[in-house]
PDB file of N, CA and C in Angstrom:
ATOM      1  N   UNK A   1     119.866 131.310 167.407  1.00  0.00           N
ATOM      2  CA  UNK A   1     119.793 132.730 167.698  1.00  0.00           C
ATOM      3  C   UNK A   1     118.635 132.963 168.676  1.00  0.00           C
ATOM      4  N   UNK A   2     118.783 133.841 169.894  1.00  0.00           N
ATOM      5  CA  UNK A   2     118.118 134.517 170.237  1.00  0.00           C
ATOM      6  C   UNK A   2     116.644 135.241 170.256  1.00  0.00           C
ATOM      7  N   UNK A   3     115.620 135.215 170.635  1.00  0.00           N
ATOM      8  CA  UNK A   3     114.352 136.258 170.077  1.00  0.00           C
ATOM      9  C   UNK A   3     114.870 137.406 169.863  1.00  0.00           C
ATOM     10  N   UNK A   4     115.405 137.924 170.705  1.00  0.00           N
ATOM     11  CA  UNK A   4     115.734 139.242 171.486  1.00  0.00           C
ATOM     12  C   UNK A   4     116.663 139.711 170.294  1.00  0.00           C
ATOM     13  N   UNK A   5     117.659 139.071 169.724  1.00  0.00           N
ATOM     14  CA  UNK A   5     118.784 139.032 168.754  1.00  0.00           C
ATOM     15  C   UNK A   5     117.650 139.051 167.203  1.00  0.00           C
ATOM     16  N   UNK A   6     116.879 138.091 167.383  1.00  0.00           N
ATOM     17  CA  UNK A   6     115.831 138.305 166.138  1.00  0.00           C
ATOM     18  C   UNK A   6     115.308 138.960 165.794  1.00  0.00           C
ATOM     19  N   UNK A   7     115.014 139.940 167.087  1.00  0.00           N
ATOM     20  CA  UNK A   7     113.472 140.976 166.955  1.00  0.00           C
ATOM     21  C   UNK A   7     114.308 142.106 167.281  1.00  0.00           C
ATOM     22  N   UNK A   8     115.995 142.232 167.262  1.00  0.00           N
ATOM     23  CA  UNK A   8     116.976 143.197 166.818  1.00  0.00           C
ATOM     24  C   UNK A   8     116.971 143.694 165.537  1.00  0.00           C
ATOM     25  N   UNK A   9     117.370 142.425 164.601  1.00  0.00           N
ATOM     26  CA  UNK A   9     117.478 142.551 163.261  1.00  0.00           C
ATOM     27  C   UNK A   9     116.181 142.872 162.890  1.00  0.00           C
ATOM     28  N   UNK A  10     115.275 142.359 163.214  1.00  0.00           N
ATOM     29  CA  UNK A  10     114.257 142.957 162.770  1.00  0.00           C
ATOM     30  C   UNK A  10     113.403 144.377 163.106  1.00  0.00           C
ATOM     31  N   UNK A  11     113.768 144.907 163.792  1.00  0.00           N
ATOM     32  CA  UNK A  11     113.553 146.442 164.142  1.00  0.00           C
ATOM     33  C   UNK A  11     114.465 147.124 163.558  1.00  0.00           C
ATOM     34  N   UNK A  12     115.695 146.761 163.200  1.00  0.00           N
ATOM     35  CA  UNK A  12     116.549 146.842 162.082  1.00  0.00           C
ATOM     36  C   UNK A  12     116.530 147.644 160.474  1.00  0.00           C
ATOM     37  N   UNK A  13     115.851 146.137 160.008  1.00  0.00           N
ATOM     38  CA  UNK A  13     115.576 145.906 158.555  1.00  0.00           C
ATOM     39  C   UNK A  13     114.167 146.898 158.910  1.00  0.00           C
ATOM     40  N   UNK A  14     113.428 146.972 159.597  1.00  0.00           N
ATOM     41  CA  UNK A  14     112.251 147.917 159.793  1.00  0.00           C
ATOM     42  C   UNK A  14     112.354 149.357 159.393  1.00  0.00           C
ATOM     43  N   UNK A  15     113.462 149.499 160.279  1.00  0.00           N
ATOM     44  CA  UNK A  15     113.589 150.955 160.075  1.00  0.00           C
ATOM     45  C   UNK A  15     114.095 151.323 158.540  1.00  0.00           C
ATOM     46  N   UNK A  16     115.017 150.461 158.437  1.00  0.00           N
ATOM     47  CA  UNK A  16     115.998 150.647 157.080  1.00  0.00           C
ATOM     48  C   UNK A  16     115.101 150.501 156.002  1.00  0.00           C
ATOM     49  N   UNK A  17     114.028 150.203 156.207  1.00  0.00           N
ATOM     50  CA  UNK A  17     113.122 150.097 155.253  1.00  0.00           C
ATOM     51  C   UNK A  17     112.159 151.602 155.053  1.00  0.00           C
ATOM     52  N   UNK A  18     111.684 151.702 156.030  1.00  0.00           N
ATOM     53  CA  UNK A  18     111.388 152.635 156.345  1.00  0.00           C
ATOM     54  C   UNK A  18     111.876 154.129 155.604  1.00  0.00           C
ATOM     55  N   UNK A  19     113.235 153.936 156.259  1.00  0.00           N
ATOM     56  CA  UNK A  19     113.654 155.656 156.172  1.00  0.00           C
ATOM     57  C   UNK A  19     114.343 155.095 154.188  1.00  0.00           C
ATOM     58  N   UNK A  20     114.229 154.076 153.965  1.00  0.00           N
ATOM     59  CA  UNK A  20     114.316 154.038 152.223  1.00  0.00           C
ATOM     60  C   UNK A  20     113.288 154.295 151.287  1.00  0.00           C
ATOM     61  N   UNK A  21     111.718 154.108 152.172  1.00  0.00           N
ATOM     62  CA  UNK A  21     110.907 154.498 151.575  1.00  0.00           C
ATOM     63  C   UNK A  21     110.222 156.249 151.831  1.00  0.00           C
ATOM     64  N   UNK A  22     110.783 156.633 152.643  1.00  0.00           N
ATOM     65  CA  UNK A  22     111.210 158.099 153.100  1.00  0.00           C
ATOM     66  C   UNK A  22     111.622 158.433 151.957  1.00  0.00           C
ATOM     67  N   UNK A  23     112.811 158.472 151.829  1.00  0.00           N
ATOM     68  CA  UNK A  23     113.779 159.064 150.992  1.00  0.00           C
ATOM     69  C   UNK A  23     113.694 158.986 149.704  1.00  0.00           C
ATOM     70  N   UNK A  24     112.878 158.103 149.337  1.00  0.00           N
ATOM     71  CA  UNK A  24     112.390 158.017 147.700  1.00  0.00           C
ATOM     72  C   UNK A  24     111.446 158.897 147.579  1.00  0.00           C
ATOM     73  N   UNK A  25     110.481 159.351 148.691  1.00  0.00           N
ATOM     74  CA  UNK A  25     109.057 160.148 148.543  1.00  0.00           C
ATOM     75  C   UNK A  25     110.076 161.331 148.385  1.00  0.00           C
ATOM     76  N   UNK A  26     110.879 161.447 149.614  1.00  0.00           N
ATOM     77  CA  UNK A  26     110.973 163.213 149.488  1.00  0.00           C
ATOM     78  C   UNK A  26     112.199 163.283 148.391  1.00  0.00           C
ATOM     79  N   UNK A  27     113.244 162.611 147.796  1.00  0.00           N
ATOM     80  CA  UNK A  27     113.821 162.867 146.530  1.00  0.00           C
ATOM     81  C   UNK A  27     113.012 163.165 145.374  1.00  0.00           C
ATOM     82  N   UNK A  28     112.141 162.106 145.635  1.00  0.00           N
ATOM     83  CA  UNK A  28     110.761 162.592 143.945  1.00  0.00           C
ATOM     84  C   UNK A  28     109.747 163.200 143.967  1.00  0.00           C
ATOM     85  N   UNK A  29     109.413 163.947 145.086  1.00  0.00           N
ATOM     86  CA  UNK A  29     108.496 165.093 145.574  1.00  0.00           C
ATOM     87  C   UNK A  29     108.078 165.528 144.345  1.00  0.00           C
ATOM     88  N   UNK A  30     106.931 165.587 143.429  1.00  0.00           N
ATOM     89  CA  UNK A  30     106.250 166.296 142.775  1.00  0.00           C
ATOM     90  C   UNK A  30     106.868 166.387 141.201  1.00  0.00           C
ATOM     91  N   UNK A  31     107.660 165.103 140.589  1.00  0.00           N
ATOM     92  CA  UNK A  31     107.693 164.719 139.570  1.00  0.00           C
ATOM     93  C   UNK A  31     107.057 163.330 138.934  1.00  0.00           C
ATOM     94  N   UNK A  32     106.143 163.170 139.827  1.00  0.00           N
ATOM     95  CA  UNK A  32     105.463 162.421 139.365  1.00  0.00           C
ATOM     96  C   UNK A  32     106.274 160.579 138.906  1.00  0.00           C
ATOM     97  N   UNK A  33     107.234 160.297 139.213  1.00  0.00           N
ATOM     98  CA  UNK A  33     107.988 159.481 139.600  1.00  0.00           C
ATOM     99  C   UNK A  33     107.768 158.395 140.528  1.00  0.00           C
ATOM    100  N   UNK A  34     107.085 158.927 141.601  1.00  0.00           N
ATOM    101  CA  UNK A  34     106.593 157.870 142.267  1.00  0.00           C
ATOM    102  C   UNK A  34     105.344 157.139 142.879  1.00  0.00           C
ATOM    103  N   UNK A  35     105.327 156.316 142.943  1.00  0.00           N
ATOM    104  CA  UNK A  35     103.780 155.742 143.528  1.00  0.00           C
ATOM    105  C   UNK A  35     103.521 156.200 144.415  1.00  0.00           C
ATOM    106  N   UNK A  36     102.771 156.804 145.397  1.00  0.00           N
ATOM    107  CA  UNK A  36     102.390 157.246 146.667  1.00  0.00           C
ATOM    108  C   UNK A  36     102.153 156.319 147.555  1.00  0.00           C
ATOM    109  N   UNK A  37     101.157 155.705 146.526  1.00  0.00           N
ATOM    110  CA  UNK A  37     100.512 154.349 147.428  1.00  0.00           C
ATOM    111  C   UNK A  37     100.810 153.531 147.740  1.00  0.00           C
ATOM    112  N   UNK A  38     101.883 152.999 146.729  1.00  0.00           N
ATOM    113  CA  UNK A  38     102.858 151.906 147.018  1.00  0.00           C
ATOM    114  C   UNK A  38     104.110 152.766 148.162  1.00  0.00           C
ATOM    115  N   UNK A  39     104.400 153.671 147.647  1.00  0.00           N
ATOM    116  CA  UNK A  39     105.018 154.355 149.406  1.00  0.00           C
ATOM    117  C   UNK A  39     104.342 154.008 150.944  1.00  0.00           C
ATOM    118  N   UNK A  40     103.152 154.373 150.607  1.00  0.00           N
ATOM    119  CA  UNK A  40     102.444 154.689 151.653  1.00  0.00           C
ATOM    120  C   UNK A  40     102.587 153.702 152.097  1.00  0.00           C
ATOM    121  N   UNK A  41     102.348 152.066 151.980  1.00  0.00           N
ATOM    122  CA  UNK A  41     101.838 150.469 151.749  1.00  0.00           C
ATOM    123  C   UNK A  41     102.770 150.422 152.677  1.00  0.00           C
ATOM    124  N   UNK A  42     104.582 150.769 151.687  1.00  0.00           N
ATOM    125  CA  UNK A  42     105.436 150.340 152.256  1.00  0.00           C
ATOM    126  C   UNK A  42     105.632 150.894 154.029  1.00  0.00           C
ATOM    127  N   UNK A  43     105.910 152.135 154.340  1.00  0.00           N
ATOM    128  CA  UNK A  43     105.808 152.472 155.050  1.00  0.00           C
ATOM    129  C   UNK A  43     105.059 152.124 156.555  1.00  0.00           C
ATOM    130  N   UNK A  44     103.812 151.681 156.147  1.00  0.00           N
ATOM    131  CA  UNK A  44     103.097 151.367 156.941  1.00  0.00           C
ATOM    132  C   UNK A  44     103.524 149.722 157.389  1.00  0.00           C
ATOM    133  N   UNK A  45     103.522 149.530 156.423  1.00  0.00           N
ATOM    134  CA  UNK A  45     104.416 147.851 156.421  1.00  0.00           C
ATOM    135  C   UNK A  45     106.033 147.745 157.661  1.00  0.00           C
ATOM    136  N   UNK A  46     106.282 148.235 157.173  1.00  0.00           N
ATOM    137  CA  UNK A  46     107.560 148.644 158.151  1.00  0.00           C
ATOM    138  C   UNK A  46     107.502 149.402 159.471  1.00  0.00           C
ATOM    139  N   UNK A  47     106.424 149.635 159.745  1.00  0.00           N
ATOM    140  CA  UNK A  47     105.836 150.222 161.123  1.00  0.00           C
ATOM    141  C   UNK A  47     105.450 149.085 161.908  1.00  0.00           C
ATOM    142  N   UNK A  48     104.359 148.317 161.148  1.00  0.00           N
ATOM    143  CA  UNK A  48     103.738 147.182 161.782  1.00  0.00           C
ATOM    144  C   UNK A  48     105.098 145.524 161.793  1.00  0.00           C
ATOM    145  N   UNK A  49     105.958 146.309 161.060  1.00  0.00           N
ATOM    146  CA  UNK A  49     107.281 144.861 161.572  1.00  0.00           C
ATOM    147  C   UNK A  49     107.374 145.568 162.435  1.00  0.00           C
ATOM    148  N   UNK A  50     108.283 146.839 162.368  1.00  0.00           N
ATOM    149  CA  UNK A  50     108.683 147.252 163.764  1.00  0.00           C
ATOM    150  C   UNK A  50     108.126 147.178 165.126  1.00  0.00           C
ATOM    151  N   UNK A  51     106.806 147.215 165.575  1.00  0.00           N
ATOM    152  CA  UNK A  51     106.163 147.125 166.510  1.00  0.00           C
ATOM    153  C   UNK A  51     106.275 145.692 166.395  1.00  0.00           C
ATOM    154  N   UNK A  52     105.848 144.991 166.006  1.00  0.00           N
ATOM    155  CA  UNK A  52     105.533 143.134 165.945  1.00  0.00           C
ATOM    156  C   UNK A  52     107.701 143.239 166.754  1.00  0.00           C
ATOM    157  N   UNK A  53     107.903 143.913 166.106  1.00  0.00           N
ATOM    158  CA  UNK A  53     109.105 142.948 166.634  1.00  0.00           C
ATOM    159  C   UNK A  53     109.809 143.501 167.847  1.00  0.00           C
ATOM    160  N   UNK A  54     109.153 144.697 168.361  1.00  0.00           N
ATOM    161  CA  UNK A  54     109.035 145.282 169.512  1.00  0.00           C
ATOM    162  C   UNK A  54     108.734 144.576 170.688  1.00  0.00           C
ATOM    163  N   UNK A  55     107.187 144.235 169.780  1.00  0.00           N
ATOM    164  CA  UNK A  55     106.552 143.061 170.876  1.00  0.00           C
ATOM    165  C   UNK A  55     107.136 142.044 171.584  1.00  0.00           C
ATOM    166  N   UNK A  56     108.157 141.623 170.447  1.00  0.00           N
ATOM    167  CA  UNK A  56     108.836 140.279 170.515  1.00  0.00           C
ATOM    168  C   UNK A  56     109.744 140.332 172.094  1.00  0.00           C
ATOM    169  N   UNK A  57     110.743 141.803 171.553  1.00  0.00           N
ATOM    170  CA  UNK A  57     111.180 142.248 172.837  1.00  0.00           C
ATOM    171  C   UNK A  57     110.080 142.083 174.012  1.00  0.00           C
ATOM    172  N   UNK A  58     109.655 143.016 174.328  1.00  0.00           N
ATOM    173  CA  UNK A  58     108.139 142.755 175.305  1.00  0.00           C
ATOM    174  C   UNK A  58     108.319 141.583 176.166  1.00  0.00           C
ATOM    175  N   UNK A  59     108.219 140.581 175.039  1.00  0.00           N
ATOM    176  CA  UNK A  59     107.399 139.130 175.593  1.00  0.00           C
ATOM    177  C   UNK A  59     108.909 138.642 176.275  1.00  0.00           C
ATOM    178  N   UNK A  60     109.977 138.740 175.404  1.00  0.00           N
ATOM    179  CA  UNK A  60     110.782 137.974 175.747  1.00  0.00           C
ATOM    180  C   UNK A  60     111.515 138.801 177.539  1.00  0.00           C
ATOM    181  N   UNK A  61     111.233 139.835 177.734  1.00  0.00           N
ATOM    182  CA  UNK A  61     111.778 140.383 178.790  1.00  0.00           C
ATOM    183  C   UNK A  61     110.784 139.903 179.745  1.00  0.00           C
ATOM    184  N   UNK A  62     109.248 140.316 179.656  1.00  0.00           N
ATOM    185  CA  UNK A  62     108.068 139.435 180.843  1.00  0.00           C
ATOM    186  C   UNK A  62     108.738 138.025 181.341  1.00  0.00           C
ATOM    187  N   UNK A  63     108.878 137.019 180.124  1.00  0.00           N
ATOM    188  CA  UNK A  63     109.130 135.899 180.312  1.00  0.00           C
ATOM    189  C   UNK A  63     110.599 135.609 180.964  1.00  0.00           C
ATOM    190  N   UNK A  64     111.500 136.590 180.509  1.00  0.00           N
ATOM    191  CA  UNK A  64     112.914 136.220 181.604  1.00  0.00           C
ATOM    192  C   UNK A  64     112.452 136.698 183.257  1.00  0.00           C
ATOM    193  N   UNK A  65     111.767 137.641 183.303  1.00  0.00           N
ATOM    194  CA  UNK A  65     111.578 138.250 184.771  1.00  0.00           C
ATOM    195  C   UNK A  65     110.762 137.125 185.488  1.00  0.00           C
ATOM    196  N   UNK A  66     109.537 136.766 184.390  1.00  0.00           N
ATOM    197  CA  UNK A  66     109.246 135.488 185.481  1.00  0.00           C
ATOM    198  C   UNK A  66     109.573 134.520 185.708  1.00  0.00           C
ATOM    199  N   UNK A  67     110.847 134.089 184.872  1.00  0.00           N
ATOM    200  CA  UNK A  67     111.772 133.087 185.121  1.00  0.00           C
ATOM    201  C   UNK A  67     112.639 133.082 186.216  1.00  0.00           C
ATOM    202  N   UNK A  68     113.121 134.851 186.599  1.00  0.00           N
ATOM    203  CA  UNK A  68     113.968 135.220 187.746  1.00  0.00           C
ATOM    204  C   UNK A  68     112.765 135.263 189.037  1.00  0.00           C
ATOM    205  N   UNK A  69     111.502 135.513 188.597  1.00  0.00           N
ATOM    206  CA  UNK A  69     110.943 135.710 189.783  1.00  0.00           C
ATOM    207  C   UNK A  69     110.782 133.977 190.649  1.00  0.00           C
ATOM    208  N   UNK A  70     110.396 133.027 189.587  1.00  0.00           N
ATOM    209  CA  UNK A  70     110.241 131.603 190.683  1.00  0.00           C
ATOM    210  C   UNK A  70     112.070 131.410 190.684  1.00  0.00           C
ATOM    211  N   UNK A  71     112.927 131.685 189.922  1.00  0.00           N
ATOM    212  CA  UNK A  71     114.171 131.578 190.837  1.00  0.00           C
ATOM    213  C   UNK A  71     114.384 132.150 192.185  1.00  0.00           C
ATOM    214  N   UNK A  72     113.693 133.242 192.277  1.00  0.00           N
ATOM    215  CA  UNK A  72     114.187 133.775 193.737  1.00  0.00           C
ATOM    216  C   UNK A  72     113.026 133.328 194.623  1.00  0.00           C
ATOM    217  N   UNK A  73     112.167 132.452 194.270  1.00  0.00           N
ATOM    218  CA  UNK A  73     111.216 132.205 195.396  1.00  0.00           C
ATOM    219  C   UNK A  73     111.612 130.682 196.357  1.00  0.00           C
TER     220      UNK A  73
END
């Protein structure tokens, strides 16, 4: 597989993580039901995949362009 295909799925599972730990905060809004902190953890957790695998994109597009750039030289 791919980076580009890797750091798909993984911006992916990021988000999906994400908007699951969303949706548990605002379903249990103020019954005391849920951890905050362990929300919070998660959340933040799933931000920092998402960017990491952002990056991934990033790198892997620099590195094809300078692959096309000594092709065309």
């Amino acid at each position: 597989m791919d980076p580009i295909s890797t750091a798909r799925y993984g911006i992916m599972a990021a988000e999906r993580r994400f908007t699951e730990s969303a949706s548990r905060v605002a379903r249990m809004a103020g019954d005391g039901s849920v951890d905050y902190g362990a929300e919070a953890v998660a959340q933040v957790s799933a931000k920092q995949a998402f960017t990491a695998n952002v990056q991934v994109v990033k790198v892997a597009d620099q590195m094809w362009q300078a692959l096309l750039d000594l092709q065309s030289r």
